[in-house]
N, C-alpha and C. Protein backbone atom coordinates (compact mmCIF):
# COMPACT_ATOMS: atom_id res chain seq x y z
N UNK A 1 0.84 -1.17 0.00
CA UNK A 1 0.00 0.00 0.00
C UNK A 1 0.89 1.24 0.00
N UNK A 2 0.60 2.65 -1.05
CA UNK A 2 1.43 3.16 -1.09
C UNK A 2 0.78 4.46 -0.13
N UNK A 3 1.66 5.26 0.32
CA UNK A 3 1.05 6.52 1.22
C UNK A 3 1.19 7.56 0.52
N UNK A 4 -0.09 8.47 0.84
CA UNK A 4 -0.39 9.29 0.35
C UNK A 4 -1.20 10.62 0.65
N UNK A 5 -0.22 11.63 0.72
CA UNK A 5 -0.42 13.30 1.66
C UNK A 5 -1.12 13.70 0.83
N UNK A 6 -2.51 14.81 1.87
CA UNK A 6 -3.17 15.61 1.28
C UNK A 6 -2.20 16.83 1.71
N UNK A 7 -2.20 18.21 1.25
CA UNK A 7 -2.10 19.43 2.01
C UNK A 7 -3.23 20.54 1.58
N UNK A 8 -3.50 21.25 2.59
CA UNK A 8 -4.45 22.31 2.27
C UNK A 8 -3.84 23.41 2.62
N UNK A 9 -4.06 24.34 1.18
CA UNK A 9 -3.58 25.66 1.46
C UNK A 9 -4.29 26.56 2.12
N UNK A 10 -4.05 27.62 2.88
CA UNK A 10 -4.95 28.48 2.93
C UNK A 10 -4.43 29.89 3.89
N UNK A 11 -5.16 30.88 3.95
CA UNK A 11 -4.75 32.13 4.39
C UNK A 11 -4.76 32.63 5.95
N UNK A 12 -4.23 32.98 6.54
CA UNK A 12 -4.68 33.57 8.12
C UNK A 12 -4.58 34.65 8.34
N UNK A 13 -5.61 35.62 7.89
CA UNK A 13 -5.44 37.35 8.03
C UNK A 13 -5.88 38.09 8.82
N UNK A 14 -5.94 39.34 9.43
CA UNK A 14 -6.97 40.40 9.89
C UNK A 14 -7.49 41.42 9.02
N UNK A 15 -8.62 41.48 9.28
CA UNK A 15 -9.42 42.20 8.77
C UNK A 15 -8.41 43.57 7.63
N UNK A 16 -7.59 44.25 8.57
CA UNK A 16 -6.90 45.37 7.74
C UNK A 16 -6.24 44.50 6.55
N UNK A 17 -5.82 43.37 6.78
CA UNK A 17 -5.31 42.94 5.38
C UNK A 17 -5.91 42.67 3.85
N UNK A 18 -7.58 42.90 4.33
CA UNK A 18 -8.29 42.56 3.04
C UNK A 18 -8.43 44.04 1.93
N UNK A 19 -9.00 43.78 1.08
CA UNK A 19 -9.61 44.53 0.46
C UNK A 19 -10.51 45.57 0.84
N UNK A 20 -10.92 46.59 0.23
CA UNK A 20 -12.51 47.16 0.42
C UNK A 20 -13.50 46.02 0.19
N UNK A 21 -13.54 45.56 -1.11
CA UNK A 21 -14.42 44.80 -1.45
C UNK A 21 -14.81 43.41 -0.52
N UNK A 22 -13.76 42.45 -0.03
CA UNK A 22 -13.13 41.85 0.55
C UNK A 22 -13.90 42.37 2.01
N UNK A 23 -13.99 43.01 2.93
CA UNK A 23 -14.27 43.59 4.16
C UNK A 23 -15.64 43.79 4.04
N UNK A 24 -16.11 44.71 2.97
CA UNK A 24 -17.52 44.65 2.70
C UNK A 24 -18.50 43.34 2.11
N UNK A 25 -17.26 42.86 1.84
CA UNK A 25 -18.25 40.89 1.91
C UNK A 25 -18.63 40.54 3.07
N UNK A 26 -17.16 40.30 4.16
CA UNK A 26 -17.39 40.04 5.80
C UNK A 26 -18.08 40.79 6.38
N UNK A 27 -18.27 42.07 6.37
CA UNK A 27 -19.23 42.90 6.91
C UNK A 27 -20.67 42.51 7.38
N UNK A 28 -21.02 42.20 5.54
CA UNK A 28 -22.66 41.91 5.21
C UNK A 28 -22.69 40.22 6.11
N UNK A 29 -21.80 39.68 6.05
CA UNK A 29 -21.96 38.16 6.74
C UNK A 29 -21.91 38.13 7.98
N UNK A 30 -21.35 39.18 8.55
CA UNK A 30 -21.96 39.26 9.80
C UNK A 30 -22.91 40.31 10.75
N UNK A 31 -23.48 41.18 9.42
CA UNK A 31 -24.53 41.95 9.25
C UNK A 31 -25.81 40.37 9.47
N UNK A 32 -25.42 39.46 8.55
CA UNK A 32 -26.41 38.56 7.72
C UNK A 32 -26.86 37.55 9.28
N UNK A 33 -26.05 37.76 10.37
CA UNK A 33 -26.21 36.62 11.67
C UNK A 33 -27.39 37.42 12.81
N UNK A 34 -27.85 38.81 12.05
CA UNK A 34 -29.25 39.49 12.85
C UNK A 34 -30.29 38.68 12.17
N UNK A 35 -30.53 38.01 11.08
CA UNK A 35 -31.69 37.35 10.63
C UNK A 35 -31.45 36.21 10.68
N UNK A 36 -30.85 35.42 11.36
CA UNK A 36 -30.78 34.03 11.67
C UNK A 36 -32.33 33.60 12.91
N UNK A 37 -32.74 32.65 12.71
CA UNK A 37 -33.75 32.18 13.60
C UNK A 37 -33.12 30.76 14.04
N UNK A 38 -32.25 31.30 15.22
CA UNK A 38 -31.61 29.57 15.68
C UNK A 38 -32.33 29.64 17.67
N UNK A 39 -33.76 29.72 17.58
CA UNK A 39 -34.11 29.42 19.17
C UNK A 39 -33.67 27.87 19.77
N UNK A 40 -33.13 27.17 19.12
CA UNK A 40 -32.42 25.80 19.86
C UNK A 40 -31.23 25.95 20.06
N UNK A 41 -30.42 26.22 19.14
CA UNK A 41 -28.38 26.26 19.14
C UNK A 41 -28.46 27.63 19.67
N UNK A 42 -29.19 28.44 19.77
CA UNK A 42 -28.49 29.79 19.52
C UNK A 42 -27.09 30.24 19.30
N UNK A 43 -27.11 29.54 18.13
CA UNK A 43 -25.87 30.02 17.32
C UNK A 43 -26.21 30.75 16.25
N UNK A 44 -26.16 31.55 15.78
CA UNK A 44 -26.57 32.90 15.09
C UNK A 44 -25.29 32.60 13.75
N UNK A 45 -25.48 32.03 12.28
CA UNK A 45 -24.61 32.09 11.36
C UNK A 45 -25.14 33.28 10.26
N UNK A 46 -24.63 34.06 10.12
CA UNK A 46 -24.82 35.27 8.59
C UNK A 46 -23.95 34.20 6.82
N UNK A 47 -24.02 34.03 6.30
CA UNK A 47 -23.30 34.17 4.71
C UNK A 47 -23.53 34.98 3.86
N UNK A 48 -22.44 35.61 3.43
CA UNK A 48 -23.05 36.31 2.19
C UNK A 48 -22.28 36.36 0.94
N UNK A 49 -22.80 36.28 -0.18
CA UNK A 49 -22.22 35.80 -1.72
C UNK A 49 -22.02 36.74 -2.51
N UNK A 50 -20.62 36.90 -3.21
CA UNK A 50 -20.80 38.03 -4.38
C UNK A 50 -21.07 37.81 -5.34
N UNK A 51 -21.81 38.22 -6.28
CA UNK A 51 -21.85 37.21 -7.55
C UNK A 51 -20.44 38.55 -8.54
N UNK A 52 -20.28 37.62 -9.53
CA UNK A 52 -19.96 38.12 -10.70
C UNK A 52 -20.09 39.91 -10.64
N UNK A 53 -21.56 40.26 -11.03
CA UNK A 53 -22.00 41.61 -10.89
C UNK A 53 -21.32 42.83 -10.03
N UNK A 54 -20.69 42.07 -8.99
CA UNK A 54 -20.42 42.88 -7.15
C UNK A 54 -21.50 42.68 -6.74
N UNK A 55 -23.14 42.16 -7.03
CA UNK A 55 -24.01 41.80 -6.15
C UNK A 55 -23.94 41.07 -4.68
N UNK A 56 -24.22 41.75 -4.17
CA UNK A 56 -24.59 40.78 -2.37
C UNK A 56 -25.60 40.06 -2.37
N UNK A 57 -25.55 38.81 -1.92
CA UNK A 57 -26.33 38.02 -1.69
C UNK A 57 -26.35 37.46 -0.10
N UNK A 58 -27.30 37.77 1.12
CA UNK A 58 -27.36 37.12 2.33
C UNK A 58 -27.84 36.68 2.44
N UNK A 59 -27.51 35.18 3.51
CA UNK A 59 -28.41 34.16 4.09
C UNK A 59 -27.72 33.98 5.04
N UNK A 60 -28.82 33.32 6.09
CA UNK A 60 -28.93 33.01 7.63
C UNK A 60 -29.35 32.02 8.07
N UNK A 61 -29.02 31.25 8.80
CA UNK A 61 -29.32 30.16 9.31
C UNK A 61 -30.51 29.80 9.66
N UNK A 62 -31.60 28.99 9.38
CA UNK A 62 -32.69 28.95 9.79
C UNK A 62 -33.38 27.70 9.86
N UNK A 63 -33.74 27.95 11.51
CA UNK A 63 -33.36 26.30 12.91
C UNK A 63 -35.13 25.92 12.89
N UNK A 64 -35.36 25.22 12.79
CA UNK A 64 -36.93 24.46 12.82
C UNK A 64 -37.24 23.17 13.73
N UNK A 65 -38.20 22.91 14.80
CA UNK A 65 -38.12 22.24 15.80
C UNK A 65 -37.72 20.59 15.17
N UNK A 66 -38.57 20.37 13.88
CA UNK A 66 -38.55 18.94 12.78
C UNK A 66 -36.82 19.45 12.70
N UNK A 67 -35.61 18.84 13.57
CA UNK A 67 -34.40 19.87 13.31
C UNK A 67 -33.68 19.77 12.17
N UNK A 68 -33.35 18.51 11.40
CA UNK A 68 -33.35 18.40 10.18
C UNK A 68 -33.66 19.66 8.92
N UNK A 69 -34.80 19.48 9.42
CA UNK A 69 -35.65 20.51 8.87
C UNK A 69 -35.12 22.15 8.24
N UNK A 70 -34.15 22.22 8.73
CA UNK A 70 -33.97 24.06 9.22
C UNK A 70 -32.79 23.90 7.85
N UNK A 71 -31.78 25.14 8.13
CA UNK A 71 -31.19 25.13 6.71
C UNK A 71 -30.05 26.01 7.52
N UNK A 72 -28.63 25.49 6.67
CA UNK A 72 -27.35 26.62 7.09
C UNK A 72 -27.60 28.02 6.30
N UNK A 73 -26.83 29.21 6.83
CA UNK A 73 -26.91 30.37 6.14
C UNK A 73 -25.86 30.11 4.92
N UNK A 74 -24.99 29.02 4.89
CA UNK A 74 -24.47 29.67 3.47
C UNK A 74 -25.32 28.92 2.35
N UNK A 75 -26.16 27.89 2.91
CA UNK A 75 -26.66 27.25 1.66
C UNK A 75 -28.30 28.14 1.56
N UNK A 76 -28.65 28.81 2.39
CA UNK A 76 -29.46 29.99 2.35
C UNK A 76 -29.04 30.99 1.05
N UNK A 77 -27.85 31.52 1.81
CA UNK A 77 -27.33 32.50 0.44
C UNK A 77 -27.45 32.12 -0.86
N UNK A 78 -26.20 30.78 -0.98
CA UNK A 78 -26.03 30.09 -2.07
C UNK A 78 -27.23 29.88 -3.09
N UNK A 79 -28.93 29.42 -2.44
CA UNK A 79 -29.14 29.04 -3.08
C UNK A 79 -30.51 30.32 -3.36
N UNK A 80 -30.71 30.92 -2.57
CA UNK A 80 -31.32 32.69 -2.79
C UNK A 80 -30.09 32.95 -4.13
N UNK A 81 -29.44 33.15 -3.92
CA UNK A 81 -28.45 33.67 -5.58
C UNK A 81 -28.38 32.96 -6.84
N UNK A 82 -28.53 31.38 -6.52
CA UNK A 82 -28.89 30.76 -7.74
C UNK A 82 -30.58 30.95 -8.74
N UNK A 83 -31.55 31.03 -7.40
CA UNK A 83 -32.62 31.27 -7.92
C UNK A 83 -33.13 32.57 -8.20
N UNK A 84 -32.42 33.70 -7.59
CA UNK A 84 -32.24 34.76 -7.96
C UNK A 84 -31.34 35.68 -9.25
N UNK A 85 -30.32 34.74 -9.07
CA UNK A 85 -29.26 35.20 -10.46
C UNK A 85 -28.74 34.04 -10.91
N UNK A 86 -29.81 33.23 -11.72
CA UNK A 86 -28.90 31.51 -12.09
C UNK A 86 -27.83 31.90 -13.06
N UNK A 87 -27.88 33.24 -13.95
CA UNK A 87 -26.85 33.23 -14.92
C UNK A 87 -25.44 33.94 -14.28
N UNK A 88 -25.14 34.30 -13.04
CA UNK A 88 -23.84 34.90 -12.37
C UNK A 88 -23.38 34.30 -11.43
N UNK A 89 -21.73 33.75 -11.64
CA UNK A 89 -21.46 33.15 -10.88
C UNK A 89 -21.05 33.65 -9.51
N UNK A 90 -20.86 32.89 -8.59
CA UNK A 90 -20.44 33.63 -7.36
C UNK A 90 -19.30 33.44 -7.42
N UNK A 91 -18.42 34.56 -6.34
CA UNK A 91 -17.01 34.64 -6.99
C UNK A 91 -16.05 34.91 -6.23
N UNK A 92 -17.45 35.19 -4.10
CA UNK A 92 -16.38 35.43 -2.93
C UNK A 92 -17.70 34.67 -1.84
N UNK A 93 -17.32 34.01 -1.17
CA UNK A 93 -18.48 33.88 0.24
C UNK A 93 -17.95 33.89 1.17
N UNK A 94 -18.67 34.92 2.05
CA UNK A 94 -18.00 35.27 3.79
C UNK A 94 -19.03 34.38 4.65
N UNK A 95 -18.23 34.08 5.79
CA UNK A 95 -19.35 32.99 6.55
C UNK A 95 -18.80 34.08 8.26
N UNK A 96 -19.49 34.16 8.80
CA UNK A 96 -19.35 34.81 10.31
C UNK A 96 -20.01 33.74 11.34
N UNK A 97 -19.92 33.91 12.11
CA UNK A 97 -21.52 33.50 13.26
C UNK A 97 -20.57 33.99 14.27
N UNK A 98 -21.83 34.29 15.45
CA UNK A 98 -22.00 34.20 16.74
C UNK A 98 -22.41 33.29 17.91
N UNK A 99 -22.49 33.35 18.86
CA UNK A 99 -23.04 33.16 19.71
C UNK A 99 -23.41 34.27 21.08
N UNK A 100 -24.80 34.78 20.84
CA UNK A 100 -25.10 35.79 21.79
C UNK A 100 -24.78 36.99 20.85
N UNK A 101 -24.20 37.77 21.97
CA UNK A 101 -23.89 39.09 21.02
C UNK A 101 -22.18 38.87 19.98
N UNK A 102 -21.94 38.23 20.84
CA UNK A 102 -20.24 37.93 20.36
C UNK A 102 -19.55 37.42 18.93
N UNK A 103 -18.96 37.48 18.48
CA UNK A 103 -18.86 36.79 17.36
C UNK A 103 -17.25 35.64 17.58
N UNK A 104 -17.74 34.26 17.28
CA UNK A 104 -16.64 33.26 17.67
C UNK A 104 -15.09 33.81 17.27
N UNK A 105 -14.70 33.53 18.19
CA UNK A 105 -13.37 33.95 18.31
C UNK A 105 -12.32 33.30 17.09
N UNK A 106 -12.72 32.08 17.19
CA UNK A 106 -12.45 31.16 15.72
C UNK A 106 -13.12 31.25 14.75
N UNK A 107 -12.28 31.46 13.54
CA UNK A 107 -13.48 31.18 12.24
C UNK A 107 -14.37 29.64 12.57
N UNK A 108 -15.39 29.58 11.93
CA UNK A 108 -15.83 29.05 11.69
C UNK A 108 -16.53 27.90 10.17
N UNK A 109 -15.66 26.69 10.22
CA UNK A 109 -15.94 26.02 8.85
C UNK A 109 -17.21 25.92 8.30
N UNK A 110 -17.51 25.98 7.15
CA UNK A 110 -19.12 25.53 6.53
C UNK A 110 -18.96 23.97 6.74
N UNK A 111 -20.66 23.32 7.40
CA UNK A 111 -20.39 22.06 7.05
C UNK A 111 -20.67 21.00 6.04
N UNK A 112 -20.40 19.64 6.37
CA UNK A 112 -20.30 18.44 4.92
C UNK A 112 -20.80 19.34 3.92
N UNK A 113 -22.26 19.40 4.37
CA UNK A 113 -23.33 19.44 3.45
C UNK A 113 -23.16 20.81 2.34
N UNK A 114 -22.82 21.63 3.44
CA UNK A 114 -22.74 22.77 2.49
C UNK A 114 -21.39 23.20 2.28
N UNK A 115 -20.41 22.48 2.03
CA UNK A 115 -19.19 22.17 1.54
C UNK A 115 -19.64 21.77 -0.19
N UNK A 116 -20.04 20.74 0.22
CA UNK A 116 -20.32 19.87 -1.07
C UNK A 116 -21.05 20.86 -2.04
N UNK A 117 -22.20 21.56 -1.34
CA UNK A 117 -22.75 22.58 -1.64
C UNK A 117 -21.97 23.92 -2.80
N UNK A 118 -21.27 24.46 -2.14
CA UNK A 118 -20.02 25.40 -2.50
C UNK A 118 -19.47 24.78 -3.56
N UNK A 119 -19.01 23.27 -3.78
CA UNK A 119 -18.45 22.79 -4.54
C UNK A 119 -19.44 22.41 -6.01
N UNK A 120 -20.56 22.23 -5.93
CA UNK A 120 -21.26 22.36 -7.11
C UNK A 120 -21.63 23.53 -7.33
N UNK A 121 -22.01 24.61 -6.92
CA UNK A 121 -21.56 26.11 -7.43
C UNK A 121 -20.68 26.18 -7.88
N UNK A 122 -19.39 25.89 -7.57
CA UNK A 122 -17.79 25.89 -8.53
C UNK A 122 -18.38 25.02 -9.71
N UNK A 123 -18.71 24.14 -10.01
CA UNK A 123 -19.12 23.09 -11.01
C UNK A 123 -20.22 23.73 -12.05
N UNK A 124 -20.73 24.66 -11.13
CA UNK A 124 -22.05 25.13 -12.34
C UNK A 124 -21.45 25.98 -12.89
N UNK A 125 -20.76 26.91 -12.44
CA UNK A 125 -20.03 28.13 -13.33
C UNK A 125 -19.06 28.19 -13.55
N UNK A 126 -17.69 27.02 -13.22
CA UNK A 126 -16.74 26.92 -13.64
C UNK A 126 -15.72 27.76 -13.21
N UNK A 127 -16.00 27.86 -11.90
CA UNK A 127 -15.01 29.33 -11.23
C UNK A 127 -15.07 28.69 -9.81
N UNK A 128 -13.48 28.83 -9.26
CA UNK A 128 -13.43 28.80 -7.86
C UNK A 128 -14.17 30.17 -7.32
N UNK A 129 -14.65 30.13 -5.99
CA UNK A 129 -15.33 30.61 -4.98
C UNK A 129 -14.03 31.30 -3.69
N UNK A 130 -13.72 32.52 -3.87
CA UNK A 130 -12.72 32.91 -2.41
C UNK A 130 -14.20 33.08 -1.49
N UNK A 131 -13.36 32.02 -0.47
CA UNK A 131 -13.96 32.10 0.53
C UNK A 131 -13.17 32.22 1.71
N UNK A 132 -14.11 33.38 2.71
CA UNK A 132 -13.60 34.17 3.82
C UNK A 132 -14.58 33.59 5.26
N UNK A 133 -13.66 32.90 6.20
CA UNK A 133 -14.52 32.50 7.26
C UNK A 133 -13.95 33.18 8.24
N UNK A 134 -14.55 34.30 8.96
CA UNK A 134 -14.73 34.80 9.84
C UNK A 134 -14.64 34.50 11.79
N UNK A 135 -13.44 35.28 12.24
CA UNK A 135 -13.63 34.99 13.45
C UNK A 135 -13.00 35.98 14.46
N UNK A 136 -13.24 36.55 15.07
CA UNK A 136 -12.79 37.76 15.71
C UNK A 136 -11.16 37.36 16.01
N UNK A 137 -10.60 36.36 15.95
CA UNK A 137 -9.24 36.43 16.40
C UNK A 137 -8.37 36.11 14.82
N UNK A 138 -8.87 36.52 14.01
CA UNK A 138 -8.32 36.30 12.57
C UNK A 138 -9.53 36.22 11.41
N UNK A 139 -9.32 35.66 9.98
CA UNK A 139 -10.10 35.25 8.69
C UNK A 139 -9.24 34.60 8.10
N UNK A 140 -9.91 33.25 8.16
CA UNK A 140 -9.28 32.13 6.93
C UNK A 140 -9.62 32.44 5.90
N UNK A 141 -9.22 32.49 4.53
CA UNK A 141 -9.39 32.65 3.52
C UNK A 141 -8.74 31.67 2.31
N UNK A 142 -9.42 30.66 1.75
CA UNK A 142 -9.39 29.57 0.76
C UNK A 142 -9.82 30.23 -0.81
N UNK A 143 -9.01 29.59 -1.45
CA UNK A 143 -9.17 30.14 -2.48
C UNK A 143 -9.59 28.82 -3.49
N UNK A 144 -11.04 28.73 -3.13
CA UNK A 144 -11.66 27.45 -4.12
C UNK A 144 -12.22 27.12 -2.51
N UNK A 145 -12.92 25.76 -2.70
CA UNK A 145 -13.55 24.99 -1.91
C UNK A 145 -12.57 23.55 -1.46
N UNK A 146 -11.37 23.55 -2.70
CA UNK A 146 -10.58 22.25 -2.36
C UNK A 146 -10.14 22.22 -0.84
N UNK A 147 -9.32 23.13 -0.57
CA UNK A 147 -8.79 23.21 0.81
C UNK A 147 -9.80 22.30 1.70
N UNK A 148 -10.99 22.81 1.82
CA UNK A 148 -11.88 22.62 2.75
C UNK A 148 -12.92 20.48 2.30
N UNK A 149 -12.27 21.01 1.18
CA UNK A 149 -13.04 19.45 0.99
C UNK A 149 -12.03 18.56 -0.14
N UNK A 150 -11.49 17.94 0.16
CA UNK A 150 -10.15 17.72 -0.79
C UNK A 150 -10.41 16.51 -1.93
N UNK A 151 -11.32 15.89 -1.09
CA UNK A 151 -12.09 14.75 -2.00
C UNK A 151 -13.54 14.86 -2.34
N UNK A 152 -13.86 16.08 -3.01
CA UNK A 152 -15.39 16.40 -3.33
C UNK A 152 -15.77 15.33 -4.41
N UNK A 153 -16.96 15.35 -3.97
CA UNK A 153 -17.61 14.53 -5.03
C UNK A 153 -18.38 15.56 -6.52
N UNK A 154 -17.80 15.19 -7.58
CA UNK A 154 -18.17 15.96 -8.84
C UNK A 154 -18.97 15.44 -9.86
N UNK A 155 -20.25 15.44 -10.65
CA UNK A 155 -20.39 14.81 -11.86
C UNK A 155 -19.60 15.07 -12.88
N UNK A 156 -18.49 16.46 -12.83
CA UNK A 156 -18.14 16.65 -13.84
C UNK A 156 -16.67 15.77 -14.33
């Protein structure tokens, strides 16, 4: 059996190191964690998507007692922008959350689901996704979805 390393690249910044554009993505994503409805976790997640255009796109986490049921904020965003702008791809997504008033000190990863998620958006438009995860003691920043999911599953 032969062995075999993954590595994942990725960024560790503060806020002053980004962009305008870049800052005003993270902004709106954790603008986007006041319309979250999480009365079970109260964990409060914002996402928000740029498309192509410079359009903003936000979504929020939203928790339903059937718990299954409820939906992450980036696949909120994600999929408010597909059915809203199916012809522009997205081209940055900021992810924030809280808990309470605070915002986690650690970024915070998107999960399986909406990993995989992110990764067929890259697949529909043929463009990696910079993505910025948010956390008061830094911002990871990946450039594509590989980092975060190294063995995605693709039809393409």
């Amino acid at each position: 059996m032969k062995e075999h390393k993954i590595e994942s690249v990725f960024h560790l910044c503060e806020p002053s190191e980004l962009n305008k554009e870049e800052r005003e993505l993270v902004d709106a994503a954790k603008r986007a964690t006041k319309g979250s409805y999480a009365p079970f976790s109260k964990f409060k997640v914002g996402a928000a998507v740029r498309l192509e255009s410079g359009r903003i796109v936000v979504g929020a986490n939203q928790e339903n007692a059937a718990y299954p049921s409820g939906l992450c904020a980036e696949r909120t965003a994600l999929f408010a922008a597909g059915a809203q702008y199916p012809d522009e791809a997205v081209v940055a997504l900021a992810i924030a959350a809280r808990k309470g008033r605070r915002f986690t000190a650690e970024p915070i990863p998107p999960c399986g689901a909406c990993r995989q998620v992110i990764s067929g958006v890259e697949d529909r438009h043929g463009k990696a996704i910079r993505i910025f995860l948010y956390g008061s003691d830094g911002i990871v920043v990946c450039d594509g979805i590989t980092p975060l999911l190294p063995f995605r599953f693709s039809e393409f």
